[in-house]
C-alpha atoms as a PDB file:
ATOM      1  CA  UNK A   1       0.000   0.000   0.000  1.00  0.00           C
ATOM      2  CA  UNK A   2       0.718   3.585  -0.763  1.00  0.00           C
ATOM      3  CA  UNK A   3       0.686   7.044   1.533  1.00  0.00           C
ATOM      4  CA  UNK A   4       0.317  10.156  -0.162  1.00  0.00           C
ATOM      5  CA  UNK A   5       0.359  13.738   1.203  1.00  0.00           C
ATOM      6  CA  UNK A   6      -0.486  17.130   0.145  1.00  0.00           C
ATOM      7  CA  UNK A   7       0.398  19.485   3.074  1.00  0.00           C
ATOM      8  CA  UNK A   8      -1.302  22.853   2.904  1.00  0.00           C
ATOM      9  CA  UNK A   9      -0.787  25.977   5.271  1.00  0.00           C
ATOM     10  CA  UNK A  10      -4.735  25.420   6.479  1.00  0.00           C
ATOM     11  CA  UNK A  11      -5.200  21.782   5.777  1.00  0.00           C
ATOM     12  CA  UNK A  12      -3.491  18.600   5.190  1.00  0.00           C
ATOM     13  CA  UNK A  13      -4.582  15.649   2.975  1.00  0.00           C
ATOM     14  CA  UNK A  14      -3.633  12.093   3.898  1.00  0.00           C
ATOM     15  CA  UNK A  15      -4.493   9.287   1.537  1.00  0.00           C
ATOM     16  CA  UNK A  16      -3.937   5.165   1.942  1.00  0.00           C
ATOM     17  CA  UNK A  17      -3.484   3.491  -2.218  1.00  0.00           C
ATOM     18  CA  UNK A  18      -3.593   0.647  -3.499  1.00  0.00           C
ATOM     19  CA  UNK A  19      -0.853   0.659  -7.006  1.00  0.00           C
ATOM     20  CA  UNK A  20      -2.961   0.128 -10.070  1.00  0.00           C
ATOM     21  CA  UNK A  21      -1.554   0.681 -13.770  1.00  0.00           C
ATOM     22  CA  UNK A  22      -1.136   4.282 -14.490  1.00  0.00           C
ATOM     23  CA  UNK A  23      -3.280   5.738 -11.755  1.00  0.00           C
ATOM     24  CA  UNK A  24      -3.082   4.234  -8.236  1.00  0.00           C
ATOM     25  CA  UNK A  25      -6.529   3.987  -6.332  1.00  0.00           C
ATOM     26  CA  UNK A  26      -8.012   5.848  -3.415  1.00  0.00           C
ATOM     27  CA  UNK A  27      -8.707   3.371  -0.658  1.00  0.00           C
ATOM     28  CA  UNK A  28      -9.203   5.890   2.227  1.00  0.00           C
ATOM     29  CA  UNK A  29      -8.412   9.408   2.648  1.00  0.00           C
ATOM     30  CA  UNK A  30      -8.317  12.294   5.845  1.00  0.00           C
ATOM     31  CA  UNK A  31      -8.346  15.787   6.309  1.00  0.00           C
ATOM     32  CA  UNK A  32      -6.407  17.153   9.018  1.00  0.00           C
ATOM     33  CA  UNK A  33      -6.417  20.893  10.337  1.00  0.00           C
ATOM     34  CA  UNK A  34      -1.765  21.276   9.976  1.00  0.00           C
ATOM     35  CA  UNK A  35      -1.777  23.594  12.762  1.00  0.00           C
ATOM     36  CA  UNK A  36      -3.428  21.300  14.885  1.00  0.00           C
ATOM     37  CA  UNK A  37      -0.150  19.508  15.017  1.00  0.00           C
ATOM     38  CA  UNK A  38       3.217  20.170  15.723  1.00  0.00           C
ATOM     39  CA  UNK A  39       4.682  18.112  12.926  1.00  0.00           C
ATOM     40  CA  UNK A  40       4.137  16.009  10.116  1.00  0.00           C
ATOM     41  CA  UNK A  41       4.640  12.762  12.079  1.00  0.00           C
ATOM     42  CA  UNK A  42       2.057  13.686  14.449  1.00  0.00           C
ATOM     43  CA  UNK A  43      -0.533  13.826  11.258  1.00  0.00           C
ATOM     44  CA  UNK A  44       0.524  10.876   9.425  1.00  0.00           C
ATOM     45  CA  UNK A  45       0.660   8.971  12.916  1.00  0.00           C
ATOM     46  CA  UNK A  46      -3.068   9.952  13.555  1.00  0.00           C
ATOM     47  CA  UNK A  47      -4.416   8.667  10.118  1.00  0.00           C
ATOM     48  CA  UNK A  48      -2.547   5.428  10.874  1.00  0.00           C
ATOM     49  CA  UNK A  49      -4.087   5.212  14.156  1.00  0.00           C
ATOM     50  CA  UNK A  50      -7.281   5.998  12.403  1.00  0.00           C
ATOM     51  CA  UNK A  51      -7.320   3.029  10.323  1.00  0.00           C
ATOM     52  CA  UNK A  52      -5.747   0.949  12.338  1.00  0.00           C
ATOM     53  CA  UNK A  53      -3.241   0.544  10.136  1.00  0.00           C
ATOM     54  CA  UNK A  54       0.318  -0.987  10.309  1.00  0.00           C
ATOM     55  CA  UNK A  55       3.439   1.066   8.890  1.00  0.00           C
ATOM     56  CA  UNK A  56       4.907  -2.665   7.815  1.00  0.00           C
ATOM     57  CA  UNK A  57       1.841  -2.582   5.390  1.00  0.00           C
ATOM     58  CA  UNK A  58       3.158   0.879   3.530  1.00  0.00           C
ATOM     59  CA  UNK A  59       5.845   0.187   0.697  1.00  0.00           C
ATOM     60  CA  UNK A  60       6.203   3.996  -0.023  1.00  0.00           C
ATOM     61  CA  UNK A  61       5.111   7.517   0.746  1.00  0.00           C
ATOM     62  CA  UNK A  62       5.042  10.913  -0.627  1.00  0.00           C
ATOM     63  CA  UNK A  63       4.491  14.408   0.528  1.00  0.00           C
ATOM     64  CA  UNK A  64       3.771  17.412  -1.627  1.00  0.00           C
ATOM     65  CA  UNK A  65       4.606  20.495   0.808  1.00  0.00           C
ATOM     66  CA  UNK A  66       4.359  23.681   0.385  1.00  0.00           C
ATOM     67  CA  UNK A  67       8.080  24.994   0.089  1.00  0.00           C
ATOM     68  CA  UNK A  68      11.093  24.597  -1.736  1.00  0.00           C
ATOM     69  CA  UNK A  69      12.692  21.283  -1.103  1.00  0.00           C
ATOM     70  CA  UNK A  70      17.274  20.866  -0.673  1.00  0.00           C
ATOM     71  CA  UNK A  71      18.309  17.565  -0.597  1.00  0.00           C
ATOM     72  CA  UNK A  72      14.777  16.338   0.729  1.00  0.00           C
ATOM     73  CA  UNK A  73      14.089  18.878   3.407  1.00  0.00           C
ATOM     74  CA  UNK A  74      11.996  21.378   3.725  1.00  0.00           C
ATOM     75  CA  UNK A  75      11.410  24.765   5.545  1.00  0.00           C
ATOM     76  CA  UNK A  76       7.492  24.995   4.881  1.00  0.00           C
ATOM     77  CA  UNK A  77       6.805  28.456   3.721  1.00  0.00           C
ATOM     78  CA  UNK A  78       3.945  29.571   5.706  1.00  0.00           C
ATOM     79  CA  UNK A  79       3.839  26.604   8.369  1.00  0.00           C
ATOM     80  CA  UNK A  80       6.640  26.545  10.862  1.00  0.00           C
ATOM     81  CA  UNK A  81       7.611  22.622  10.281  1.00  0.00           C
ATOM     82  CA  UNK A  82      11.376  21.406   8.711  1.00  0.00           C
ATOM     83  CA  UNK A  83      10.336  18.456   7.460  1.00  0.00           C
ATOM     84  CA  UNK A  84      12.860  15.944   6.487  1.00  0.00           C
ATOM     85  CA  UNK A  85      12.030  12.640   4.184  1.00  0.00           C
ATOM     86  CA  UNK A  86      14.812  10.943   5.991  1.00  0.00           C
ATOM     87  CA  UNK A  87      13.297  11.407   9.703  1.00  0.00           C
ATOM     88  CA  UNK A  88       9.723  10.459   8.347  1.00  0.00           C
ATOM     89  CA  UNK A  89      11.392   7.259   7.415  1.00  0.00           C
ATOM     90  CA  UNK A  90      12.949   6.731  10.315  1.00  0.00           C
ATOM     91  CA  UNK A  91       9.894   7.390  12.689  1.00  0.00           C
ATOM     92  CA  UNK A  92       7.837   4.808  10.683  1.00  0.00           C
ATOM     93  CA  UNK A  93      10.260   2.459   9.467  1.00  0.00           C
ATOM     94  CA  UNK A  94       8.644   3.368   5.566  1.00  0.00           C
ATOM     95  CA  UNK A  95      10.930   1.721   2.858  1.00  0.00           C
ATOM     96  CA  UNK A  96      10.797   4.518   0.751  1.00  0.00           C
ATOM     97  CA  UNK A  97       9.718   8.382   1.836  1.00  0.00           C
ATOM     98  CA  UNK A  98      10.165  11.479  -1.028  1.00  0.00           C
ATOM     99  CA  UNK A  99       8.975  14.974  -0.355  1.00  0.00           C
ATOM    100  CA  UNK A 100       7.747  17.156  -3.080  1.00  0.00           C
ATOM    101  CA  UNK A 101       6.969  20.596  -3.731  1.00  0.00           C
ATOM    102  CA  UNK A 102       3.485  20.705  -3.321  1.00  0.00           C
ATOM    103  CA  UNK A 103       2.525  21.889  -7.279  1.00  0.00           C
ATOM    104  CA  UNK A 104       5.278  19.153  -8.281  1.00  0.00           C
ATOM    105  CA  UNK A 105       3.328  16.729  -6.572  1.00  0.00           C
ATOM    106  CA  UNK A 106       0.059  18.356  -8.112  1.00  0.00           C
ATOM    107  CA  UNK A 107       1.580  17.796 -11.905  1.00  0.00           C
ATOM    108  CA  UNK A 108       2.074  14.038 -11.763  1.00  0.00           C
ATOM    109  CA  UNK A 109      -1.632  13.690 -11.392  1.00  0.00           C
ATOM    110  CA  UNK A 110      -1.873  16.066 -14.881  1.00  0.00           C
ATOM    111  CA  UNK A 111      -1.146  12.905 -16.691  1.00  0.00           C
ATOM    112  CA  UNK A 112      -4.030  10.443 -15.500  1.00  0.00           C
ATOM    113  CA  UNK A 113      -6.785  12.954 -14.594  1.00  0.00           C
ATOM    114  CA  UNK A 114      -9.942  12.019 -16.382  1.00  0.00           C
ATOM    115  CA  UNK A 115     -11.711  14.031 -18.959  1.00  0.00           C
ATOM    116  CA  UNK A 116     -14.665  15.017 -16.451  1.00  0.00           C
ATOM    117  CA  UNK A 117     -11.407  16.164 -14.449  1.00  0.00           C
ATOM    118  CA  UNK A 118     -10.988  18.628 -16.304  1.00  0.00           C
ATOM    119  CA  UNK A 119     -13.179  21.754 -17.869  1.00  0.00           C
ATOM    120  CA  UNK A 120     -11.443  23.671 -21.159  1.00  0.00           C
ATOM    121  CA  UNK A 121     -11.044  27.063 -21.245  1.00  0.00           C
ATOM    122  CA  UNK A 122      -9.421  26.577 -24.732  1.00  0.00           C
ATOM    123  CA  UNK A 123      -8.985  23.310 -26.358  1.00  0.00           C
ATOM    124  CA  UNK A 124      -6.307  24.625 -28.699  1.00  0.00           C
ATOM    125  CA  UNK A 125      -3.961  22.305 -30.415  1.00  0.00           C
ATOM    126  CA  UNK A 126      -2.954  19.782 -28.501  1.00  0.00           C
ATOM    127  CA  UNK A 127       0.722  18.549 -29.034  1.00  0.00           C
ATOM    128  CA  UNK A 128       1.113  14.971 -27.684  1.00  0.00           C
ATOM    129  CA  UNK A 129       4.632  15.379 -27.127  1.00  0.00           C
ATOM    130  CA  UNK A 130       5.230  18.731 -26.280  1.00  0.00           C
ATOM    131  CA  UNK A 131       5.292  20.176 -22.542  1.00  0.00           C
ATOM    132  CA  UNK A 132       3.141  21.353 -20.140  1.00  0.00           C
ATOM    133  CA  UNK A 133       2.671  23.489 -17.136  1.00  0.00           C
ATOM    134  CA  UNK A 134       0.495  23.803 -14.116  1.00  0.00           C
ATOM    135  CA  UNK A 135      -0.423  27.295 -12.164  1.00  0.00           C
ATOM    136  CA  UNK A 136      -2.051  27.351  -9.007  1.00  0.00           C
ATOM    137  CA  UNK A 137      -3.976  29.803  -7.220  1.00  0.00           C
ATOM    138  CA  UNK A 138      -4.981  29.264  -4.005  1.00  0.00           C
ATOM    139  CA  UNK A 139      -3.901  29.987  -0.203  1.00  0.00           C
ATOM    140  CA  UNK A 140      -0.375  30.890  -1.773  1.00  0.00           C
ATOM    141  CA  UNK A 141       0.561  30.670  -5.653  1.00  0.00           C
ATOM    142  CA  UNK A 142       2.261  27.609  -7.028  1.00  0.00           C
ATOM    143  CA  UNK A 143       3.447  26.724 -10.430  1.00  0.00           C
ATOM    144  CA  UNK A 144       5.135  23.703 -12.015  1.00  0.00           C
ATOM    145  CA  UNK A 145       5.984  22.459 -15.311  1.00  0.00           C
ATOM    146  CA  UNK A 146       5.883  19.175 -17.443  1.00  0.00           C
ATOM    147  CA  UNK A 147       8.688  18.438 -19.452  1.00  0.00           C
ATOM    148  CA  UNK A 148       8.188  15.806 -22.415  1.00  0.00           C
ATOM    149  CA  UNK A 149      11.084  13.548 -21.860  1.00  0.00           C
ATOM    150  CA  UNK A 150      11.439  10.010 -23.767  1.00  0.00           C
ATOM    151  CA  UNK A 151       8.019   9.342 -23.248  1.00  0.00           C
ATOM    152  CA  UNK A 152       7.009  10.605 -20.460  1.00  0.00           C
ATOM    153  CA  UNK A 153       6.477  13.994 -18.556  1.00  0.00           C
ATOM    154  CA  UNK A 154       9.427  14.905 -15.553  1.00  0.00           C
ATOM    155  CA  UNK A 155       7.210  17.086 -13.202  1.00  0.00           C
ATOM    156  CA  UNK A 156       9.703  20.201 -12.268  1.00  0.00           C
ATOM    157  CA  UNK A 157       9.658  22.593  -9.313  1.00  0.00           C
ATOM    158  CA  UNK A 158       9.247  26.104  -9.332  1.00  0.00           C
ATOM    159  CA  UNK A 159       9.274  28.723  -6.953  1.00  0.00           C
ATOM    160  CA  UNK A 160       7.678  31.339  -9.773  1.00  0.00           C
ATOM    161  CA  UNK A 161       4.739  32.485  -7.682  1.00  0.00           C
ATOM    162  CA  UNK A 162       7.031  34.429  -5.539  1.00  0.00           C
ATOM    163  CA  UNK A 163       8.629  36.156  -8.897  1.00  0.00           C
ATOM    164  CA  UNK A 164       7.933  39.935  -9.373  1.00  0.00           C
ATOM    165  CA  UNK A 165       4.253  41.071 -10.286  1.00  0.00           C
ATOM    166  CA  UNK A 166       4.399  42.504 -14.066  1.00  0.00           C
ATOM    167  CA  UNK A 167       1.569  44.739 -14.776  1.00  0.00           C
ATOM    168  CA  UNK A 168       0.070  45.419 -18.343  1.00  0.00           C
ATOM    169  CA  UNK A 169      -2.168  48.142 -17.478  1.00  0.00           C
ATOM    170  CA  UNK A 170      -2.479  51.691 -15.819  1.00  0.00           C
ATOM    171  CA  UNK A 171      -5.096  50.076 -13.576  1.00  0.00           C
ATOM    172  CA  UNK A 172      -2.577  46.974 -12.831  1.00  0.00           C
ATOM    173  CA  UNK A 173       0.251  49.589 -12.590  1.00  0.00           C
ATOM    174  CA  UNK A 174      -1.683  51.425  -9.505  1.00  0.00           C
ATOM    175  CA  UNK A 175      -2.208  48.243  -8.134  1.00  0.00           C
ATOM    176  CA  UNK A 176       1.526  47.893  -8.137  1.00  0.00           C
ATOM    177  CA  UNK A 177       1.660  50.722  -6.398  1.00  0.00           C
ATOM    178  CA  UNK A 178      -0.867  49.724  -4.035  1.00  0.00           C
ATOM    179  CA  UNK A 179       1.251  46.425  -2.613  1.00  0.00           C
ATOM    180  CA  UNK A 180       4.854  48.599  -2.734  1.00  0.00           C
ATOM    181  CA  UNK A 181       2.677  51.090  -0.883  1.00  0.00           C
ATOM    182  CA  UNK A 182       2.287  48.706   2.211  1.00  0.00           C
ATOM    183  CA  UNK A 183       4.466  45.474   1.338  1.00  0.00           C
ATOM    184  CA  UNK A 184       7.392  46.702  -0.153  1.00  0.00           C
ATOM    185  CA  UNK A 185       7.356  44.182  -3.017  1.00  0.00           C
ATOM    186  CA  UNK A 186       5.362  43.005  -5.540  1.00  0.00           C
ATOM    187  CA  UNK A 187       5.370  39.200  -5.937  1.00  0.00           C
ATOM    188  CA  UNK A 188       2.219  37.531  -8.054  1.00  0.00           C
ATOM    189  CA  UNK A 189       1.730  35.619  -5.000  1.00  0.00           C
ATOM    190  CA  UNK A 190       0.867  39.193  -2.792  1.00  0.00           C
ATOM    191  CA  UNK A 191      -2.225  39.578  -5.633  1.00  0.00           C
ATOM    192  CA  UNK A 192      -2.862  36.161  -7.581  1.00  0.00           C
ATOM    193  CA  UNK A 193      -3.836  34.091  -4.272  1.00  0.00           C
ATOM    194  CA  UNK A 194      -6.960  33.929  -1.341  1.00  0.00           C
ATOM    195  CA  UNK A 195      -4.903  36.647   0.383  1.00  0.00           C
ATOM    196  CA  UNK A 196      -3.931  38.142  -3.338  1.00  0.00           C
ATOM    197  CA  UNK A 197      -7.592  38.294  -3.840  1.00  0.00           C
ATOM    198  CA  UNK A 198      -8.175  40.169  -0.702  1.00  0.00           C
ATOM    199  CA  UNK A 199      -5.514  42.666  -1.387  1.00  0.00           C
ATOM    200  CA  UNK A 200      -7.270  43.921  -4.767  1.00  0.00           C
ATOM    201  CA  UNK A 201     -10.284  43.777  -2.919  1.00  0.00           C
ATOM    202  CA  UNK A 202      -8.623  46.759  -0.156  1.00  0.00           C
ATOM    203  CA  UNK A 203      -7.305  48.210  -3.717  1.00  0.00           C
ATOM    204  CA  UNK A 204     -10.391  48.430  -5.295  1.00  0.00           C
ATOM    205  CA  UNK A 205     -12.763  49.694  -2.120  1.00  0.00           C
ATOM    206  CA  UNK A 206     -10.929  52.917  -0.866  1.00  0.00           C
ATOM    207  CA  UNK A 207     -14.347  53.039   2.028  1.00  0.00           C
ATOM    208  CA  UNK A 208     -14.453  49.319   2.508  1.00  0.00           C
ATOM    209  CA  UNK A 209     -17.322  47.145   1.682  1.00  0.00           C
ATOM    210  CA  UNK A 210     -20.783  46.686   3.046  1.00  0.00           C
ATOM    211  CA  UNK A 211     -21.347  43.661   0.992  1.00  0.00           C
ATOM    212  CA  UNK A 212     -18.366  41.538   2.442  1.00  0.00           C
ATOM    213  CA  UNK A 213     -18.149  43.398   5.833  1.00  0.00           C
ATOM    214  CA  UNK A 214     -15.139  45.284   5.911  1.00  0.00           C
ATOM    215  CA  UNK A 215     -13.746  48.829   6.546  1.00  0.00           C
ATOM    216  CA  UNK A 216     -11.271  51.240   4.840  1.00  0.00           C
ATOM    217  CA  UNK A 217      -8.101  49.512   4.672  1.00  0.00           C
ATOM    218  CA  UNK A 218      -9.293  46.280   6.307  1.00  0.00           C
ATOM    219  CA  UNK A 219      -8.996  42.858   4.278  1.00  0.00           C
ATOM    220  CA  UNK A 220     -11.897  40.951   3.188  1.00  0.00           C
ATOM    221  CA  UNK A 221     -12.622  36.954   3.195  1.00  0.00           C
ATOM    222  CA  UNK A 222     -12.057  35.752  -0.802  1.00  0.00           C
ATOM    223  CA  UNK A 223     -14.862  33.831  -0.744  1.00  0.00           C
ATOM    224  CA  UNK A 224     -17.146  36.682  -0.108  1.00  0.00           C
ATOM    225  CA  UNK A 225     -15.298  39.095  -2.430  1.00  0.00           C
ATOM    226  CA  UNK A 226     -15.848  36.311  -5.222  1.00  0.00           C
ATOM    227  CA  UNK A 227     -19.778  35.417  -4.402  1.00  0.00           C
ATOM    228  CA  UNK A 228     -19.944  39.043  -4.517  1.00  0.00           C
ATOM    229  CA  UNK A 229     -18.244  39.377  -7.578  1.00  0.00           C
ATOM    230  CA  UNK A 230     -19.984  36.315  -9.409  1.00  0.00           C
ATOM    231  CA  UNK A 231     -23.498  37.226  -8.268  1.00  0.00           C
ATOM    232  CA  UNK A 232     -22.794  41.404  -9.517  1.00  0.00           C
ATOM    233  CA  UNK A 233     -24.205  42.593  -5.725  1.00  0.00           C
ATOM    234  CA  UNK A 234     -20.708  44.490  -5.335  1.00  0.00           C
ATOM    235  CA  UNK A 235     -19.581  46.273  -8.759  1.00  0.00           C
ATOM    236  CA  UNK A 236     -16.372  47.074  -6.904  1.00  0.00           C
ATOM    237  CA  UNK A 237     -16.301  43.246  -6.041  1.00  0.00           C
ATOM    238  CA  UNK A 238     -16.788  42.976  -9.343  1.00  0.00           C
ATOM    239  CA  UNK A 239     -14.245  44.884 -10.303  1.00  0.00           C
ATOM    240  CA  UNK A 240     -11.541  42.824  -7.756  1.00  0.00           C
ATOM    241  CA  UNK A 241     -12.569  39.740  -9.793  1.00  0.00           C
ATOM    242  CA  UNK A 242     -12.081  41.018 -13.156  1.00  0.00           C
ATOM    243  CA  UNK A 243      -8.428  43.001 -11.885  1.00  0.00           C
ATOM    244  CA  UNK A 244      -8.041  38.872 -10.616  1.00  0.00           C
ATOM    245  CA  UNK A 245      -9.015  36.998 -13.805  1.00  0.00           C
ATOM    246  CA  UNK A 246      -6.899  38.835 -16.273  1.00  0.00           C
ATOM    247  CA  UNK A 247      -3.890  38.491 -14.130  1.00  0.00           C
ATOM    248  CA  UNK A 248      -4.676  34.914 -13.548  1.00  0.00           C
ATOM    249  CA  UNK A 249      -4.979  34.691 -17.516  1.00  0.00           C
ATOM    250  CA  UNK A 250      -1.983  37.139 -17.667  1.00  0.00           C
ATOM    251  CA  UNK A 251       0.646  35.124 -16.075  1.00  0.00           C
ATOM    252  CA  UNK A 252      -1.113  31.388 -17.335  1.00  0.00           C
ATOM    253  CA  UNK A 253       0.166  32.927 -20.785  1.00  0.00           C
ATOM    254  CA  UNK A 254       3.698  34.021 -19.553  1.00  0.00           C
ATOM    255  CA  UNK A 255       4.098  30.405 -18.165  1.00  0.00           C
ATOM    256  CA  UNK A 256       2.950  28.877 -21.342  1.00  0.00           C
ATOM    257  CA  UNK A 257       5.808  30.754 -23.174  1.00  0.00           C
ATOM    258  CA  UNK A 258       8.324  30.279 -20.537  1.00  0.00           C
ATOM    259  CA  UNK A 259       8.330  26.122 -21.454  1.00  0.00           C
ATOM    260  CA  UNK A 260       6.506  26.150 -24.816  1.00  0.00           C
ATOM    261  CA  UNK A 261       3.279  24.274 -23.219  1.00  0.00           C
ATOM    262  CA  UNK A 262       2.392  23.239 -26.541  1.00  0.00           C
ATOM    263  CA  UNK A 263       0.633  20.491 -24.069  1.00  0.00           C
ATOM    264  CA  UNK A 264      -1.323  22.477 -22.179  1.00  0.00           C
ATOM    265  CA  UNK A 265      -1.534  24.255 -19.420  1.00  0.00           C
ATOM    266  CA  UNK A 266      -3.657  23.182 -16.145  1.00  0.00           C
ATOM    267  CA  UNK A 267      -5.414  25.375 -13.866  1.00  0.00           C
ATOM    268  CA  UNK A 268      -5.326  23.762 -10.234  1.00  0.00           C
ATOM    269  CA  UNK A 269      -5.792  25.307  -6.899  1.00  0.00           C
ATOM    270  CA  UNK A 270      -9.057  25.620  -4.767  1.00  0.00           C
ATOM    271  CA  UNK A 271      -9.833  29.025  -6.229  1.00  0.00           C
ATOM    272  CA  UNK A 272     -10.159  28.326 -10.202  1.00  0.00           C
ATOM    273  CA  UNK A 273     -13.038  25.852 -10.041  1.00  0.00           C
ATOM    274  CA  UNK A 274     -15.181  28.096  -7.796  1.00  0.00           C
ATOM    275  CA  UNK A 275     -14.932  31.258  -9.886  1.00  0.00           C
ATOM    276  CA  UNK A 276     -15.122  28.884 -13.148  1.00  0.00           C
ATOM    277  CA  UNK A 277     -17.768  31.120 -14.570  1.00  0.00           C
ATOM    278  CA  UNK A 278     -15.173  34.180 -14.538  1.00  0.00           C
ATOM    279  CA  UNK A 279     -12.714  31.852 -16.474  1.00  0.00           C
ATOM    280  CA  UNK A 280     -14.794  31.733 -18.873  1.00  0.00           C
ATOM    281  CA  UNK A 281     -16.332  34.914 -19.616  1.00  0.00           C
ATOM    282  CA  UNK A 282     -13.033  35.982 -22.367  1.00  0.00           C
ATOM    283  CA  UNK A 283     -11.041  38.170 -19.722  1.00  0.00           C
ATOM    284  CA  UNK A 284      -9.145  34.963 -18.809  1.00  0.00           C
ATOM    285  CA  UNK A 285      -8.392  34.221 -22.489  1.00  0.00           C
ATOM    286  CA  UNK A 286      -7.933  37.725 -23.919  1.00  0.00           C
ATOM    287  CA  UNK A 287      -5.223  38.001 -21.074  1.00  0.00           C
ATOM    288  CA  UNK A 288      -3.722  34.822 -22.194  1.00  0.00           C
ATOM    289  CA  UNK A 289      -3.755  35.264 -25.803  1.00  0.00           C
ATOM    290  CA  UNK A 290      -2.154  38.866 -25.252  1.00  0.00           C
ATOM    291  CA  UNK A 291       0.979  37.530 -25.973  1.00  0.00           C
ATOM    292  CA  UNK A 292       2.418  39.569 -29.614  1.00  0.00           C
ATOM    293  CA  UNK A 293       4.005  38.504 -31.525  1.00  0.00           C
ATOM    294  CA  UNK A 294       3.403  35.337 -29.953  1.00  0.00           C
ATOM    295  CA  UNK A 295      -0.743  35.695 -29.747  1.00  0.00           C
ATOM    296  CA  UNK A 296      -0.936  32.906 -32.478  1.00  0.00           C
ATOM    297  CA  UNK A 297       0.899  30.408 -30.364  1.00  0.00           C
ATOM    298  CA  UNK A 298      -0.791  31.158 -27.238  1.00  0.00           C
ATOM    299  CA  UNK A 299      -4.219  30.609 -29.167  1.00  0.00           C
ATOM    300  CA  UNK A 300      -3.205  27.326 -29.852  1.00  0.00           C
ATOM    301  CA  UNK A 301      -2.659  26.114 -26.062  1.00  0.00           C
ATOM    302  CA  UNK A 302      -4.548  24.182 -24.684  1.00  0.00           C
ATOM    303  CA  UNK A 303      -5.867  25.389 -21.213  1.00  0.00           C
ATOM    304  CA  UNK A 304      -8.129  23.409 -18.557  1.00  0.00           C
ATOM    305  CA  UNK A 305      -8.943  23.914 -14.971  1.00  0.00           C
ATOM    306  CA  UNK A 306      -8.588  21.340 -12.662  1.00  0.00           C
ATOM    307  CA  UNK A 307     -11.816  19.843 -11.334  1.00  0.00           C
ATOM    308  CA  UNK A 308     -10.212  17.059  -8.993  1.00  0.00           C
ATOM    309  CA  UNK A 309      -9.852  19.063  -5.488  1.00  0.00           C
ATOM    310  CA  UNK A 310      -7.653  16.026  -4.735  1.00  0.00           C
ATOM    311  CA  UNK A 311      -5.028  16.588  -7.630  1.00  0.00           C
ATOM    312  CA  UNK A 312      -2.448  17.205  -5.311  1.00  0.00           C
ATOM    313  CA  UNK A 313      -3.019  14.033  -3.149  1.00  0.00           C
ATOM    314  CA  UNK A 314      -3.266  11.772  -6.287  1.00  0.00           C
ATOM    315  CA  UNK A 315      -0.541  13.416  -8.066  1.00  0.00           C
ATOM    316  CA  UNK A 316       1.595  12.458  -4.492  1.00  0.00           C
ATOM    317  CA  UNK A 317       0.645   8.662  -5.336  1.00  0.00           C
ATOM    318  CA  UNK A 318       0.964   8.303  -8.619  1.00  0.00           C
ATOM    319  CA  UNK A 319       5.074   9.206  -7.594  1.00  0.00           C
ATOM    320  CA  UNK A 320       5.093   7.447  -4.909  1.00  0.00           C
ATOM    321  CA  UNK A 321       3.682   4.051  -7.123  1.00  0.00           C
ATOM    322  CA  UNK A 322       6.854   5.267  -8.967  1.00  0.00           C
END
């Protein structure tokens, strides 16, 4: 049997597989609150306990975290855990433990999701044997890419949601200003994220917001901001989500350029299915395609959200099946 992971700043996914051909099988699954914890062990010990399972029974695991990973440890980036493969093998006695950044992880599922996995924003022109790439929006901003390699795609790390924001826009421009204003610097994780959300939200209310409960200068909850947005009972709400979109679609685009995604590139993250609709009004697109003189390319890439809300975990088994 198989343990996957996918460890999240809020919550933390724990899964028990069985290896089938090309995509292993979900036997059980928990949800654990991370900070609940004080480690890793203590999370994976609980689901164990849970199911009254052995360690002797596990033959590997794998843990997407959220961080960048040296020589299999990692210093999670917004939970304060080191987490070390070697020490989780230790504890349990697991033949075989890898850690992987958490959209790394995410990207080995890209291969075996199913077609009602998936919803196209563009179907474009698929190239069997070109690369891919993966963005993720969600408590923080991940991205990965797929390289085509004798086969196969090689899932490969990035830390690009922490690279500098690049507006396109006057209005993106002020919002630039905005986050220097009280941050410093501008990464597309401070405005392409839950908390990125809520920062265009405190951009675009300068007296706050009856509709999701705030004050001048105080941050809103996403989720309100985009159930505002989506059902038009906030036009500055409104406005947040459309700022959100096009920089979503904005920096999609730059990623399919930056490793010729002639493959397609993935949507995953807890944000893009929810505000699906807004994907697929045309600001998503337009910002994507916005790409002279490489428009025509970008209009030929293939681009899908991710419907699976357990990508992450599965992608985690699928390496750790090997």
């Amino acid at each position: 049997m198989l343990i996957a992971g996918d460890v999240g700043a809020t919550k933390t996914l724990i899964g028990l597989f069985s290896p089938e051909p090309g995509r292993p099988d979900l036997v059980e699954a928990r949800t654990f609150t991370t900070l609940e914890y004080v480690s890793l062990e203590g999370i994976v010990a609980a689901f164990l306990e849970d199911l009254q399972l052995s360690s002797d029974a596990i033959t590997a695991a794998t843990f997407g975290v959220a961080g960048p990973i040296v020589e299999q440890v990692a210093q999670l980036t917004n939970v304060p855990w080191r987490v070390s493969a070697g020490a989780l093998a230790a504890y349990f006695t697991f033949p075989r433990v890898t850690l992987l950044n958490d959209l790394e992880a995410m990207a080995y599922s890209v291969p075996v999701l199913r077609p009602d996995e998936l919803a196209f924003l563009q179907a474009g022109r698929p190239v069997a044997t070109g690369n891919a790439a993966l963005i993720a929006a969600g408590t923080g901003l991940g991205e990965a890419l797929l390289h085509f390699v004798d086969g196969r795609f090689i899932p490969s790390p990035t830390e690009g949601g922490h690279a500098d924001f690049a507006p396109r826009t006057p209005r993106e421009i002020a919002l630039l200003e905005h986050v220097l204003g009280w941050n410093g610097r501008a990464d597309y994780e401070r405005v392409l994220s839950g908390p990125g959300l809520a920062n265009i939200h405190r951009f675009t209310h300068d007296r706050g917001c009856a509709v999701c409960g705030t004050t001048s200068g105080t941050l809103a909850d996403p989720s309100l901001v985009s159930q505002a947005a989506l059902d038009g009972s906030c036009p500055e709400c409104v406005a947040a989500l459309d700022l959100f979109v096009s920089i979503y679609g904005a920096e999609a685009g730059n990623l399919a350029l930056r490793c010729v995604a002639t493959a397609g590139v993935y949507l995953g993250g807890g944000i893009a299915p929810k505000i699906l609709p807004a994907l697929q009004d045309g600001r998503f697109l337009e910002a994507f395609r916005s790409k002279a003189p490489m428009d025509a390319f970008a209009a030929l890439v293939p681009v899908a959200v991710i419907l699976n809300e357990r990508a992450g975990l599965l992608g985690a088994a699928v390496h750790a099946q090997g």
